[in-house]
N, C-alpha and C. Protein backbone atom coordinates (compact mmCIF):
# COMPACT_ATOMS: atom_id res chain seq x y z
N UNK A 1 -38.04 2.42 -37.82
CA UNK A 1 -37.68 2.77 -36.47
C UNK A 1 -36.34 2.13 -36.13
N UNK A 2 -35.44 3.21 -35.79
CA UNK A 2 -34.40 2.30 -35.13
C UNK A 2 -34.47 1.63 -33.38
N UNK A 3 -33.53 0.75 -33.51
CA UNK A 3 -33.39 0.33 -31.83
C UNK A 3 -32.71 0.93 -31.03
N UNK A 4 -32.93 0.99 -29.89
CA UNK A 4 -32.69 1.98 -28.96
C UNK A 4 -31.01 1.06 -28.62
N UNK A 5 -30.36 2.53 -28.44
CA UNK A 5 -28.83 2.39 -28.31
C UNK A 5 -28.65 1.89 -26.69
N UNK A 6 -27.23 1.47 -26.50
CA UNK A 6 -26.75 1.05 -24.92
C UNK A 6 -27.38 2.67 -24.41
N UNK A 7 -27.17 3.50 -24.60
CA UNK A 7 -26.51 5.13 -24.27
C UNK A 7 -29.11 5.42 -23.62
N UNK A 8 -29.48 4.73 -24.35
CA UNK A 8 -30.61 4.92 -24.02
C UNK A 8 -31.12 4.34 -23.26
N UNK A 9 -30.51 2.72 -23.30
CA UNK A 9 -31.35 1.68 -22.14
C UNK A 9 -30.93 2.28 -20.95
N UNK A 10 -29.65 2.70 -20.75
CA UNK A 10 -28.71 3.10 -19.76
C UNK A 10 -29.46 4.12 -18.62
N UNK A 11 -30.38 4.71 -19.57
CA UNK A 11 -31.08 6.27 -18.90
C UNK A 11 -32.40 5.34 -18.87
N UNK A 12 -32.92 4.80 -19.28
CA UNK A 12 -34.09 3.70 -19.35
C UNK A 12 -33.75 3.86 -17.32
N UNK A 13 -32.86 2.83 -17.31
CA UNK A 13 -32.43 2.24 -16.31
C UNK A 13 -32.53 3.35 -15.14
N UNK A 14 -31.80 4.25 -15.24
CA UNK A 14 -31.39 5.16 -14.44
C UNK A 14 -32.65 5.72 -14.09
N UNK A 15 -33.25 6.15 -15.11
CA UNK A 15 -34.80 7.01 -14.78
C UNK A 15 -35.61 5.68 -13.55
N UNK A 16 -35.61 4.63 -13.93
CA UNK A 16 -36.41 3.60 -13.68
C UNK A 16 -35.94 3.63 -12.10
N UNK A 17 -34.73 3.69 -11.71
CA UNK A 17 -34.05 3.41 -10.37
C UNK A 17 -34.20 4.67 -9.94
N UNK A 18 -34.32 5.90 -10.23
CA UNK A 18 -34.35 7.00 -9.64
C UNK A 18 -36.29 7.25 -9.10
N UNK A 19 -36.85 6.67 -9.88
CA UNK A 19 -38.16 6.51 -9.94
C UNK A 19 -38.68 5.56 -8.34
N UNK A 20 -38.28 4.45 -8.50
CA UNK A 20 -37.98 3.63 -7.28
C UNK A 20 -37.67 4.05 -6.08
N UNK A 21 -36.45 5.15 -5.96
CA UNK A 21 -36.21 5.67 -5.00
C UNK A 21 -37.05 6.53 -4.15
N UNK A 22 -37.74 7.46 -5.30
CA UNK A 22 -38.54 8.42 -5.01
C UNK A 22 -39.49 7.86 -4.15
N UNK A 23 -39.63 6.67 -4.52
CA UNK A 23 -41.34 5.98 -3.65
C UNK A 23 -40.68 5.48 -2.22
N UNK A 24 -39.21 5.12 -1.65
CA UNK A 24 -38.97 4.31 -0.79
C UNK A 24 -37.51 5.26 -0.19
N UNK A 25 -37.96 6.35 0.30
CA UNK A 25 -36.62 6.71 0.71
C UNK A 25 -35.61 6.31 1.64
N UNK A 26 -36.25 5.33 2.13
CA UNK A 26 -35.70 4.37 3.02
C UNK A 26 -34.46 3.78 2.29
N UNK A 27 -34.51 3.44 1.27
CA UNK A 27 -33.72 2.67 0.31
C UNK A 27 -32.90 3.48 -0.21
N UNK A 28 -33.27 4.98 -0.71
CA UNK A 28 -32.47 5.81 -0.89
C UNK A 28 -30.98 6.16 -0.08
N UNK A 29 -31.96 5.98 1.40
CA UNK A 29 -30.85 6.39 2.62
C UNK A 29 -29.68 5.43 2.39
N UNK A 30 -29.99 4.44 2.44
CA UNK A 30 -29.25 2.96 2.49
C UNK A 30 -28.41 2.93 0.76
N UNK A 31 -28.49 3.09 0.09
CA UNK A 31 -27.54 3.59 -1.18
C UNK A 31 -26.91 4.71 -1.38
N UNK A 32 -27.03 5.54 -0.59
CA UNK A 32 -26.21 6.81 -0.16
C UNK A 32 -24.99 6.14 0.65
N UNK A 33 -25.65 5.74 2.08
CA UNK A 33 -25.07 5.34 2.98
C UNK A 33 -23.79 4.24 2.66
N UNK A 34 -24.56 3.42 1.32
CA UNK A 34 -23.35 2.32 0.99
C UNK A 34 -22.21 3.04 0.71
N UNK A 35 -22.98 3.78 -0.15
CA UNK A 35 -21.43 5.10 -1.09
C UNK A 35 -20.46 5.33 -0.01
N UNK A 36 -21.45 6.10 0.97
CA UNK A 36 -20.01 7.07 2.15
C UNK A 36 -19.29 6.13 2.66
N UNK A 37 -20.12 5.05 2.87
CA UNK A 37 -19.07 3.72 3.77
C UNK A 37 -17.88 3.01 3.00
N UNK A 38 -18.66 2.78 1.36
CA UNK A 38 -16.97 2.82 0.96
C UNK A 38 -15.85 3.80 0.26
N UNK A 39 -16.74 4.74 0.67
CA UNK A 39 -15.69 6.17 0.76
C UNK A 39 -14.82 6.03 1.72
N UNK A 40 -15.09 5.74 2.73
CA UNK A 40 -14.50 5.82 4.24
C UNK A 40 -13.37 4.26 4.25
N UNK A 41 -14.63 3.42 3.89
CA UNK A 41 -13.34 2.55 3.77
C UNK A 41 -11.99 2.26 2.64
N UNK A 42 -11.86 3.39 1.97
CA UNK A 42 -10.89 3.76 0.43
C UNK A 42 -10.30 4.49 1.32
N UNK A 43 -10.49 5.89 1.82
CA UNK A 43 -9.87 6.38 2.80
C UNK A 43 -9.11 6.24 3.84
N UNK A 44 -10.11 4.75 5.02
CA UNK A 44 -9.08 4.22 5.66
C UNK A 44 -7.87 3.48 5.53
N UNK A 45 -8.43 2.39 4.25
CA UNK A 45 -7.64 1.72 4.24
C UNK A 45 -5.73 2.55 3.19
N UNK A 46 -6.01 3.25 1.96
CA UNK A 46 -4.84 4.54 1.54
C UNK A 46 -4.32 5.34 3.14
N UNK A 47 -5.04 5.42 4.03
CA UNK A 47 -3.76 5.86 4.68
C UNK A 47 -3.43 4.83 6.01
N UNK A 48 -4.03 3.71 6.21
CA UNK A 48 -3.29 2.50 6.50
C UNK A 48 -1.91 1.83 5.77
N UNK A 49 -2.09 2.12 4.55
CA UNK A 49 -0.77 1.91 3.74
C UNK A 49 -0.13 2.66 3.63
N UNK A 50 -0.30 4.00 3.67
CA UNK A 50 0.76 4.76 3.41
C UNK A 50 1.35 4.82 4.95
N UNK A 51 0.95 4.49 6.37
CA UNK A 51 1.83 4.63 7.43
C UNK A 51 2.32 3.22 8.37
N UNK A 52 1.71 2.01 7.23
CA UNK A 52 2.97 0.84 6.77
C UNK A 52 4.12 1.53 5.87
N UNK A 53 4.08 2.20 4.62
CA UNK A 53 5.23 2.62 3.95
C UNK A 53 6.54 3.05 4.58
N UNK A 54 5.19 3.85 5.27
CA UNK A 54 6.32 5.29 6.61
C UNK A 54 7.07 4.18 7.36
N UNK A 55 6.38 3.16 7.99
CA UNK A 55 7.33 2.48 9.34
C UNK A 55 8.17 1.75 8.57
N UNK A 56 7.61 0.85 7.45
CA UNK A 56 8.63 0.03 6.99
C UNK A 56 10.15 1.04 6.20
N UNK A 57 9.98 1.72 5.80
CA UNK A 57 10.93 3.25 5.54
C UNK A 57 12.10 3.22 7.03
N UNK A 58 11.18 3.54 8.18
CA UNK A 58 12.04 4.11 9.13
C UNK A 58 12.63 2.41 9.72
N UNK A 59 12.27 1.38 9.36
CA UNK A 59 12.77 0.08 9.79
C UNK A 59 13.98 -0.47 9.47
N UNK A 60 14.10 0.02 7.92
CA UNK A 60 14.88 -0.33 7.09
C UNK A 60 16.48 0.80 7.58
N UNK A 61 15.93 2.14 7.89
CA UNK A 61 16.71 3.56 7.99
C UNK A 61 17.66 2.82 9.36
N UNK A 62 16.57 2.08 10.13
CA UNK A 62 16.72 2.18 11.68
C UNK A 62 18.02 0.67 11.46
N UNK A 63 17.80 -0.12 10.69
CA UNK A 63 19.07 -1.80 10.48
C UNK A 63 19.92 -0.90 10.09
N UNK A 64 19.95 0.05 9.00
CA UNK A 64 21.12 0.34 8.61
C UNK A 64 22.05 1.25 9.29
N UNK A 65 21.45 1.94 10.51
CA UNK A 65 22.04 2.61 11.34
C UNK A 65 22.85 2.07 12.37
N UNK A 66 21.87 0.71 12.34
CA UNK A 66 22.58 -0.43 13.65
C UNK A 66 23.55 -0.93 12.81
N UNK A 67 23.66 -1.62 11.76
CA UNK A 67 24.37 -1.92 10.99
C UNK A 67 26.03 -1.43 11.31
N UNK A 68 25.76 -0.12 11.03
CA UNK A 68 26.62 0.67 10.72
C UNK A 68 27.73 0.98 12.29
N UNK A 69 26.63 1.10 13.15
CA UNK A 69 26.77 0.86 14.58
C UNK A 69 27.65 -0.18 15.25
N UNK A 70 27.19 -1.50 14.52
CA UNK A 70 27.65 -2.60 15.04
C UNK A 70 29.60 -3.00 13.56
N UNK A 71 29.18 -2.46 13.00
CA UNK A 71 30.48 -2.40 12.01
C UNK A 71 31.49 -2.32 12.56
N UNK A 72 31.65 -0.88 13.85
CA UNK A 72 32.41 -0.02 14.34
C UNK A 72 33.21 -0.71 15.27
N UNK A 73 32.20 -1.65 15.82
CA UNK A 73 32.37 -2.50 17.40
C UNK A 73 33.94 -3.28 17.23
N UNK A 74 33.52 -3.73 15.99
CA UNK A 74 34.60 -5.01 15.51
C UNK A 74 36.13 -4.04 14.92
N UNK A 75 36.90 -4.28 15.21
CA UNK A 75 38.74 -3.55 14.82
C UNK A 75 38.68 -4.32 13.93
N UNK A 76 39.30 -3.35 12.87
CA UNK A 76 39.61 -3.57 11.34
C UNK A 76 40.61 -5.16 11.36
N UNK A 77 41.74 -4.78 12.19
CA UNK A 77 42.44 -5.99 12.20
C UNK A 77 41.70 -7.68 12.63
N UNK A 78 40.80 -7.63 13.43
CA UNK A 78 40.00 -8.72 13.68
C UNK A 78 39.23 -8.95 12.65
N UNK A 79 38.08 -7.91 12.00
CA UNK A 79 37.53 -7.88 11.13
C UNK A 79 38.70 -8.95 9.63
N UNK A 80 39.78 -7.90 9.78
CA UNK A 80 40.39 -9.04 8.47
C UNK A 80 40.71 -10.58 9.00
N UNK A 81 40.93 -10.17 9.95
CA UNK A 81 41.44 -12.18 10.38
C UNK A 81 40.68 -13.14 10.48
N UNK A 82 39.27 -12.08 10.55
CA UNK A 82 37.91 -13.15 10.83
C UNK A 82 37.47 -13.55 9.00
N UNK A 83 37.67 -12.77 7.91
CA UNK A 83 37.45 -12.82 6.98
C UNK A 83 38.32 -13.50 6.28
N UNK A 84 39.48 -13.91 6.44
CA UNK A 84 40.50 -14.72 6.13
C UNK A 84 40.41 -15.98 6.26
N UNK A 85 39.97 -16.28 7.83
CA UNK A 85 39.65 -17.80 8.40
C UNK A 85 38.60 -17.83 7.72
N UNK A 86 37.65 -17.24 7.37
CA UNK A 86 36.27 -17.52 6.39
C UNK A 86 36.81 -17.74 5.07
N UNK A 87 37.63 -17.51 4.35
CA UNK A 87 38.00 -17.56 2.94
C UNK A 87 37.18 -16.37 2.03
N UNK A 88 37.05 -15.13 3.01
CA UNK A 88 36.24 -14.20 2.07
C UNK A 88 37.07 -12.84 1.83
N UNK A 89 38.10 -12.73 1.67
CA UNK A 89 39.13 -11.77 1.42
C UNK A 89 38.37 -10.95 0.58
N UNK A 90 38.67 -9.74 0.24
CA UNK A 90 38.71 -9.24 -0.88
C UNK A 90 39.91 -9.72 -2.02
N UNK A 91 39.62 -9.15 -3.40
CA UNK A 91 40.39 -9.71 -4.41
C UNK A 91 41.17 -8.52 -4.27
N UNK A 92 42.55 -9.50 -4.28
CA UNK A 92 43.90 -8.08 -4.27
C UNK A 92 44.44 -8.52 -3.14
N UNK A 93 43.69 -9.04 -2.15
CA UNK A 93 44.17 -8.38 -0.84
C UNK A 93 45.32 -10.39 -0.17
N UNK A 94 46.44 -9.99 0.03
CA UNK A 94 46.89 -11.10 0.67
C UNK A 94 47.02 -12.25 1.54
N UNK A 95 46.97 -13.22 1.07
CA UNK A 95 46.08 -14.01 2.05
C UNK A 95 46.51 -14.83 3.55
């Protein structure tokens, strides 16, 4: 006789727990119920992250617009004189 494989205890098992159920459907309800709940919570939480992605996306869109905004404010000529008294020239450029 051989010994019974993983692939058999496995259904051993399964028959045995399905067996169980049958007598206590109470318990049934409540192992269903676990399932959907962390269905729901896989669900909530994938599109909790994906509309962190979205804001942190439009956060990043939204500095670089101000950025760009606030660039404008400052005249090129101040802009260089302020970068000069800093010692941050570009290379090339006269000091």
């Amino acid at each position: 006789m051989m010994n019974p494989g993983p692939v058999d205890e496995a259904g051993k098992a399964v028959l045995s727990f399905m067996d169980s159920m049958k007598a206590q459907p109470l318990a049934l309800a409540l192992v269903v119920m676990n399932f959907v709940l962390l269905g729901y919570l896989f669900y909530s939480e994938r599109q909790f992250q994906s509309t962190r992605e979205q804001t942190g996306q439009r956060l990043i869109e939204w500095q670089s617009e101000v950025n760009k905004l606030l660039a404008n404010c400052v005249p090129l000529r101040d802009l260089q004189d302020m970068l000069k008294s800093l010692g941050l020239n570009k290379p090339g450029d006269p000091k």
